[in-house]
N, C-alpha and C. Protein backbone atom coordinates (compact mmCIF):
# COMPACT_ATOMS: atom_id res chain seq x y z
N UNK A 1 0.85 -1.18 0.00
CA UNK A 1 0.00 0.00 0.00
C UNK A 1 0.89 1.24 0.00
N UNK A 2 0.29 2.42 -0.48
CA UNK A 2 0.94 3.22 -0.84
C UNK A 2 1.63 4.16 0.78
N UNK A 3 2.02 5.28 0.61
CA UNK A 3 2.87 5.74 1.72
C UNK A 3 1.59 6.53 2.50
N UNK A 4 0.85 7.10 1.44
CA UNK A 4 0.10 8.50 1.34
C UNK A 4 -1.36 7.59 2.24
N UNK A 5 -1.49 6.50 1.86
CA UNK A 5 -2.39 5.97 1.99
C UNK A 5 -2.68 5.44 3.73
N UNK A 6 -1.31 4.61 3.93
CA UNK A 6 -0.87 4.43 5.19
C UNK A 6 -1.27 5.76 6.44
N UNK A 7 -0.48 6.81 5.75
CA UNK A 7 -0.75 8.32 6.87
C UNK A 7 -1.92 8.35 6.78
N UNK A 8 -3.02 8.50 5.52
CA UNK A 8 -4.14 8.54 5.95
C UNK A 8 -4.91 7.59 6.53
N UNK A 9 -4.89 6.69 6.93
CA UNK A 9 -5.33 5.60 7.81
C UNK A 9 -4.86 5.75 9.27
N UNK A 10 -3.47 6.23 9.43
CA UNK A 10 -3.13 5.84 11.04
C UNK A 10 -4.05 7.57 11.39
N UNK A 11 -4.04 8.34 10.41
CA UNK A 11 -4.59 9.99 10.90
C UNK A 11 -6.21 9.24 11.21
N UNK A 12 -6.61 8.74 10.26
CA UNK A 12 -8.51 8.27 9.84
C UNK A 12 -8.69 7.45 12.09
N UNK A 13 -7.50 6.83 11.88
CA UNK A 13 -7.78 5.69 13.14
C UNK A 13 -7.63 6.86 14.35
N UNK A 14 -6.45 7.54 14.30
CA UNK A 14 -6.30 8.21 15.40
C UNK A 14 -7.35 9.01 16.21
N UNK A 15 -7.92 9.57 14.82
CA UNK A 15 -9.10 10.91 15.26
C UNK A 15 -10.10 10.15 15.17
N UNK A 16 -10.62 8.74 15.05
CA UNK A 16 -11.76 8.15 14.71
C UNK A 16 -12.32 7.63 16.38
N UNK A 17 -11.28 7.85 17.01
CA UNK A 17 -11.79 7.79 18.87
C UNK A 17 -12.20 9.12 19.01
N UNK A 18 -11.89 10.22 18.94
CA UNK A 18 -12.30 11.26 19.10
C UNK A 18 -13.16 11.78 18.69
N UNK A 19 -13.37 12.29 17.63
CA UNK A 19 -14.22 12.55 16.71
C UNK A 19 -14.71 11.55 15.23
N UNK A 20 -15.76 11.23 16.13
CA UNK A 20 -16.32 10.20 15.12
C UNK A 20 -16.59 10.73 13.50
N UNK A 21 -17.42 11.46 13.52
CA UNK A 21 -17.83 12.00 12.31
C UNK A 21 -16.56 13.34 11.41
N UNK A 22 -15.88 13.76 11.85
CA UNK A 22 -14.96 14.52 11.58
C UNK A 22 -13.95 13.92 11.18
N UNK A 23 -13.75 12.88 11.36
CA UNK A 23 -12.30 12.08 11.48
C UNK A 23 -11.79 11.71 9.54
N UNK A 24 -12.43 11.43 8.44
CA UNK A 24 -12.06 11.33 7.60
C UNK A 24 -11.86 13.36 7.29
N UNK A 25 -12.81 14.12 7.49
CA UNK A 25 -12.39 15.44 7.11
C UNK A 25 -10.79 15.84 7.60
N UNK A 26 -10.54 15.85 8.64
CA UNK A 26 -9.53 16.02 9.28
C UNK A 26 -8.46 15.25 8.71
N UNK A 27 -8.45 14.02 8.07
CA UNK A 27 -7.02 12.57 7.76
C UNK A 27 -7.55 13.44 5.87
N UNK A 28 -8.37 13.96 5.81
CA UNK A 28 -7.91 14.14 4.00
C UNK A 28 -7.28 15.73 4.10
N UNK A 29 -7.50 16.42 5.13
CA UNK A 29 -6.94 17.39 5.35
C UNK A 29 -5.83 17.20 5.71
N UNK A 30 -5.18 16.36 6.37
CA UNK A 30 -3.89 16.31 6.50
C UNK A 30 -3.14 15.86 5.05
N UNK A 31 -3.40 14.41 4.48
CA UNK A 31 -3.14 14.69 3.58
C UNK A 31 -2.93 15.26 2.61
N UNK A 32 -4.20 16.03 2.26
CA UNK A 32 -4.06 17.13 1.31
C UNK A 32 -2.96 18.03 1.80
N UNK A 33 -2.57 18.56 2.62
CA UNK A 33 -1.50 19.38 3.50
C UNK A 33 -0.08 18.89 3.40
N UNK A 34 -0.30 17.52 3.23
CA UNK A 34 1.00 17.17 3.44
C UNK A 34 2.09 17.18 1.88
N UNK A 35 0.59 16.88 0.49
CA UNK A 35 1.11 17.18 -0.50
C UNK A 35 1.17 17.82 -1.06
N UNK A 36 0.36 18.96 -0.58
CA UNK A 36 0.76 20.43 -0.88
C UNK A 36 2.15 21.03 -0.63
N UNK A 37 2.39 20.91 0.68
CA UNK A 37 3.66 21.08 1.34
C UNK A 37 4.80 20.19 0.74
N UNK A 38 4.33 19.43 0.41
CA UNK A 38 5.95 18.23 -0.48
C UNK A 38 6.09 18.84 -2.03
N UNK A 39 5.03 19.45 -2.68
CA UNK A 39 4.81 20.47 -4.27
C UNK A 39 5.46 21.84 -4.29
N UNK A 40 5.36 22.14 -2.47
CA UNK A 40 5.83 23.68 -2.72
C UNK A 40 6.87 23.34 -2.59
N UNK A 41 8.04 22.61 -1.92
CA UNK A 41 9.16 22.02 -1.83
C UNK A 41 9.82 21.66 -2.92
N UNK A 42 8.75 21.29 -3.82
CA UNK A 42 9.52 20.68 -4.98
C UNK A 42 9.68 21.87 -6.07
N UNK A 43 8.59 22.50 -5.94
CA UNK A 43 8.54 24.00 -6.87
C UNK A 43 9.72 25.29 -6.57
N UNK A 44 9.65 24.94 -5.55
CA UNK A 44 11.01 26.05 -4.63
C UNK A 44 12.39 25.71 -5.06
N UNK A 45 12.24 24.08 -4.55
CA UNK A 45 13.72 23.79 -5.47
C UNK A 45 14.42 23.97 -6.62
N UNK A 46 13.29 23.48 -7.53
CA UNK A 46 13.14 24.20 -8.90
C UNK A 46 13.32 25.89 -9.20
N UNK A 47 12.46 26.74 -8.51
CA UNK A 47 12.99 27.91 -8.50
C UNK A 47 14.48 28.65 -8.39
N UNK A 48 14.65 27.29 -7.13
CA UNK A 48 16.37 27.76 -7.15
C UNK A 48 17.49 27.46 -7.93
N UNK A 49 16.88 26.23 -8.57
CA UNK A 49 17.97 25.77 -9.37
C UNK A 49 17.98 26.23 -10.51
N UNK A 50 16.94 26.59 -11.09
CA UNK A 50 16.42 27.56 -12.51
C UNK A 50 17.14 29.20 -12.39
N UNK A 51 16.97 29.74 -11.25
CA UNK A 51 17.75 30.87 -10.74
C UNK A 51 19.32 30.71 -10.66
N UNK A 52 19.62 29.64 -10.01
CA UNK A 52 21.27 29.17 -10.17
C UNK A 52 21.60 29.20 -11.64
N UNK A 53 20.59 28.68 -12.42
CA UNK A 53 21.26 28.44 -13.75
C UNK A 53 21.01 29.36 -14.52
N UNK A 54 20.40 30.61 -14.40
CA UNK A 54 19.87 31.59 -15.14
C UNK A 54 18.93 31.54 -16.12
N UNK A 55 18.31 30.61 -15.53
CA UNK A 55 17.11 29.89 -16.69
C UNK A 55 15.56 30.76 -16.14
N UNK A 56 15.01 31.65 -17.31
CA UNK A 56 13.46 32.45 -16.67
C UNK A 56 12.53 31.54 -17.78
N UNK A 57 12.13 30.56 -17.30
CA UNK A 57 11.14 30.01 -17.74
C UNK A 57 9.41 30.78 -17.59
N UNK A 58 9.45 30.67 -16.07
CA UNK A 58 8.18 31.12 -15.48
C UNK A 58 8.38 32.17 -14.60
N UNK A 59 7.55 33.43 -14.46
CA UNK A 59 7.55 34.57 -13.86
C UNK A 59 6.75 33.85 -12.23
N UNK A 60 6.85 34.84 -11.62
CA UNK A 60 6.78 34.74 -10.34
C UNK A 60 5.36 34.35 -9.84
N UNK A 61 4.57 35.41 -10.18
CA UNK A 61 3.34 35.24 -10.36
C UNK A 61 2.56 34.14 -10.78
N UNK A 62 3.08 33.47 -12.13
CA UNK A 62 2.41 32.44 -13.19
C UNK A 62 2.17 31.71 -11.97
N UNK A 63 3.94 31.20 -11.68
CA UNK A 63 3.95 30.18 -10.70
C UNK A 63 3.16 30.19 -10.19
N UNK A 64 2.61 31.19 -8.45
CA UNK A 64 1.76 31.06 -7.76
C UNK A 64 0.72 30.51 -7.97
N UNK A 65 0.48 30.96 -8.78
CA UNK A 65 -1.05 30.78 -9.70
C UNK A 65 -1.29 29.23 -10.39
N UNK A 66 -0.57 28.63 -10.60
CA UNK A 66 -0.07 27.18 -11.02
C UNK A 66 0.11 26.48 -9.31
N UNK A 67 0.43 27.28 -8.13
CA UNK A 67 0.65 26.07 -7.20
C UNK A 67 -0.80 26.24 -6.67
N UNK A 68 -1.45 27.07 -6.59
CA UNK A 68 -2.41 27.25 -6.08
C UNK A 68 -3.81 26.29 -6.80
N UNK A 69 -3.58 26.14 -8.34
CA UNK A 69 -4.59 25.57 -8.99
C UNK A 69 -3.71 23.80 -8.52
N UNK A 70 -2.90 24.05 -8.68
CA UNK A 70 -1.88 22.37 -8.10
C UNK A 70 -2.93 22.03 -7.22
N UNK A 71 -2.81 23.03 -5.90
CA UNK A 71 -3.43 22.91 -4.58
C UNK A 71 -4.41 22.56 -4.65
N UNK A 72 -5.23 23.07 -5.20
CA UNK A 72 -6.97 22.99 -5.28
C UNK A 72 -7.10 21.59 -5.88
N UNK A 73 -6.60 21.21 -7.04
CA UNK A 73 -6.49 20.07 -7.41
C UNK A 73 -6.07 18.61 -6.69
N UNK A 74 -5.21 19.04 -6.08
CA UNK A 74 -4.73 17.96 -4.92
C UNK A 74 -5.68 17.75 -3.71
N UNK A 75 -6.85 18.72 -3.33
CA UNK A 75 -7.53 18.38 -2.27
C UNK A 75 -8.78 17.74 -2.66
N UNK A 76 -9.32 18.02 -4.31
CA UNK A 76 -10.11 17.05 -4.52
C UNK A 76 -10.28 16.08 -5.50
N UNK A 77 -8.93 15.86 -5.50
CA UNK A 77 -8.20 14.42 -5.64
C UNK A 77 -8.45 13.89 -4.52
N UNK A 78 -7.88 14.24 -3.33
CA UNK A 78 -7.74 13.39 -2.21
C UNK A 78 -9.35 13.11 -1.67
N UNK A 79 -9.91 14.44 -1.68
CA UNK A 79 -11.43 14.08 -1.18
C UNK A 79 -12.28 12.98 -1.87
N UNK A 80 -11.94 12.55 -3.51
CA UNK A 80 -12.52 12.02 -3.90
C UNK A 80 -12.23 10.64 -3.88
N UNK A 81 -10.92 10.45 -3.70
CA UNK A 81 -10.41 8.67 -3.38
C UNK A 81 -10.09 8.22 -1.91
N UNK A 82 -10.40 9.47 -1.04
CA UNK A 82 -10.85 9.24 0.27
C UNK A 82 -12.43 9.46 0.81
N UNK A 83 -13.01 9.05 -0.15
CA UNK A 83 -14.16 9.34 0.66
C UNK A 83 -15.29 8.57 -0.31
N UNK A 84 -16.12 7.86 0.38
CA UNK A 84 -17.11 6.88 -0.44
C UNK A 84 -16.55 5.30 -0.52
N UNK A 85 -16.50 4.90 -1.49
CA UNK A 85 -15.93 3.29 -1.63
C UNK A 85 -15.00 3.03 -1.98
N UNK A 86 -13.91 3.98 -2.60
CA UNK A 86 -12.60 3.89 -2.52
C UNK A 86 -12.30 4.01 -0.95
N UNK A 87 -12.20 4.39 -0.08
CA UNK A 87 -12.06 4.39 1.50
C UNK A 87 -12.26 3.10 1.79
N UNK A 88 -13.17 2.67 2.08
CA UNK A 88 -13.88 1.31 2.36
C UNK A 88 -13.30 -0.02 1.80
N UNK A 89 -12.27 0.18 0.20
CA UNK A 89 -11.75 -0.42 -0.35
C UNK A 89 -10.40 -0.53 0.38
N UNK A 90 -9.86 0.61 0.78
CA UNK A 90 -8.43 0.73 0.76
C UNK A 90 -8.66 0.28 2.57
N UNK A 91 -9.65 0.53 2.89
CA UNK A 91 -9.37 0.20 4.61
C UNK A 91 -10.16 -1.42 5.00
N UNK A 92 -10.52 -2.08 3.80
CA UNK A 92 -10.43 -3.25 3.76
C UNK A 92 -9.47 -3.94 3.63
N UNK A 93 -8.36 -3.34 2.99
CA UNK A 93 -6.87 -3.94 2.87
C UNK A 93 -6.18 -3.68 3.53
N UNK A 94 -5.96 -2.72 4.40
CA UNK A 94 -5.47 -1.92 4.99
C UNK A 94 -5.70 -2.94 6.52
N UNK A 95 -6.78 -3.45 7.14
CA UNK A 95 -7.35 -4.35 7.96
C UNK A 95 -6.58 -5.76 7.89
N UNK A 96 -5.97 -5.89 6.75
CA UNK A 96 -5.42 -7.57 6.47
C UNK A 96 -3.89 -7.12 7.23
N UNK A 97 -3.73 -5.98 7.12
CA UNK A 97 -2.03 -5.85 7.45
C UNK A 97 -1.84 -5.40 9.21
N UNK A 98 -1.01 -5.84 9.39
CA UNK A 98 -0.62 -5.12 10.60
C UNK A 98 0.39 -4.15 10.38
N UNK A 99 0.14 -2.82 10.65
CA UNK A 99 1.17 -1.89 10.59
C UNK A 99 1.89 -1.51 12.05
N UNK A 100 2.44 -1.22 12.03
CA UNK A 100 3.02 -0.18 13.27
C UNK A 100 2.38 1.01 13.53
N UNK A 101 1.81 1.27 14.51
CA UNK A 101 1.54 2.46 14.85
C UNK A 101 2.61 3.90 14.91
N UNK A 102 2.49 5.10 14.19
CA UNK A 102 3.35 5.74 14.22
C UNK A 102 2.97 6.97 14.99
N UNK A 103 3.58 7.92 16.07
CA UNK A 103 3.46 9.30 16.48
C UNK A 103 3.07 9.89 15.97
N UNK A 104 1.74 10.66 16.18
CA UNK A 104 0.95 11.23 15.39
C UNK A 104 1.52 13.22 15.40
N UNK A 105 2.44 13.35 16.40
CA UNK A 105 2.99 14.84 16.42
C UNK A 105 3.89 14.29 15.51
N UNK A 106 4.70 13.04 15.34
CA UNK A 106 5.96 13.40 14.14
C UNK A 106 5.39 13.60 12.90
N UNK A 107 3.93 12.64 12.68
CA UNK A 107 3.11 12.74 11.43
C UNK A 107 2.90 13.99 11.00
N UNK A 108 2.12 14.62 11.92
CA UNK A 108 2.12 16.19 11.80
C UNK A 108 3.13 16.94 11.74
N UNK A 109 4.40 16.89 12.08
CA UNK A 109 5.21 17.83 11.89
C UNK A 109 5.87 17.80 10.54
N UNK A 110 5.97 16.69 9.82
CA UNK A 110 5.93 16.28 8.41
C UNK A 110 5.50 17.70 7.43
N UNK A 111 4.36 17.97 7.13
CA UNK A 111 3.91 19.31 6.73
C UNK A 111 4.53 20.25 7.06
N UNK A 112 5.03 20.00 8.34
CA UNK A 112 5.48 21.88 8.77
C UNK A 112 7.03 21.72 8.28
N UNK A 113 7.83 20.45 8.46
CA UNK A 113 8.98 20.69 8.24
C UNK A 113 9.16 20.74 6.79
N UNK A 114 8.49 20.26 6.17
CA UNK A 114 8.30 20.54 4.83
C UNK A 114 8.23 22.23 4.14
N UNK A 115 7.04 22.54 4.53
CA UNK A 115 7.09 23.99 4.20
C UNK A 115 8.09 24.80 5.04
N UNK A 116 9.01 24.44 5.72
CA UNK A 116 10.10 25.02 6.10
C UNK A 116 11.25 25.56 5.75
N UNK A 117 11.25 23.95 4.95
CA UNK A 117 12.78 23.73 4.27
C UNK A 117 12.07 24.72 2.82
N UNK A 118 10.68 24.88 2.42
CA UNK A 118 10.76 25.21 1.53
C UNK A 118 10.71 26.73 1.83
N UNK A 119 10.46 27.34 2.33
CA UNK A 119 10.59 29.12 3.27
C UNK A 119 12.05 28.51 3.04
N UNK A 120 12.90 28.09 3.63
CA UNK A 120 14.62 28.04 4.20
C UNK A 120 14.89 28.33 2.18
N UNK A 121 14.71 27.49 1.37
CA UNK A 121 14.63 27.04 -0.09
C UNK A 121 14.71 28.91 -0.71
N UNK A 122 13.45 29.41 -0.45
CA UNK A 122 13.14 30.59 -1.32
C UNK A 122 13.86 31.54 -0.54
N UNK A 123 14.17 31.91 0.48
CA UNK A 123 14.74 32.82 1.36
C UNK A 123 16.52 32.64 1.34
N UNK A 124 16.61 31.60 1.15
CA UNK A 124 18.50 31.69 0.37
C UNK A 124 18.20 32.13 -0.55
N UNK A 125 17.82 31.05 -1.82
CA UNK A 125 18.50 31.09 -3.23
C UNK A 125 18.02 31.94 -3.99
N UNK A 126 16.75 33.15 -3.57
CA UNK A 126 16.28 33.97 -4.34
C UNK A 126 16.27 35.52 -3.72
């Protein structure tokens, strides 16, 4: 099973004691967050290395405007193969395995250190 899939299951299980009915909103929100934050990372890098090389492909702006439609796109992606019978599919398989339980603050900090390195990313090289 996939990586993306895994986090959203141990997030779906974690908050699913707590908040019953909230608990898939919250695990596709993280997800969605988490690959947002791994896109701007990857877009930043790119920025810098395109800047290192003196390469102006895309203006500043375009970009934004491209991560932001990225963004929007990535959350209902995720809403839509997390939620209904793809869910039910993947946490039927998901049930055959035993995973390890993982720390749900390191899970979360995943996103933040992400958009970190990518702030650290645009704040050197540009």
């Amino acid at each position: 099973m996939a990586g993306f899939n895994q986090l959203f299951f141990t997030v779906y299980t974690y908050y699913k004691k707590s908040y019953k009915r909230k608990a898939s909103r919250i695990a596709v929100f993280y997800i969605s967050l988490l690959q947002i934050s791994l896109v701007l990372l990857l877009g930043m890098f790119f920025a810098a290395f395109f800047n290192q090389m003196k390469i102006d492909t895309l203006t500043s702006g375009n970009a934004w405007i491209l991560f932001v439609i990225t963004s929007i796109f990535i959350y209902f992606k995720n809403w839509m193969s997390f939620s209904g019978r793809n869910r039910m599919i993947l946490k039927a398989k998901m049930t055959k395995k035993k995973t390890p339980q993982q720390n749900i603050i390191l899970i979360w900090l995943l996103p933040v250190a992400s958009t970190a390195l990518a702030i650290i990313l645009l704040r050197s090289f540009l």
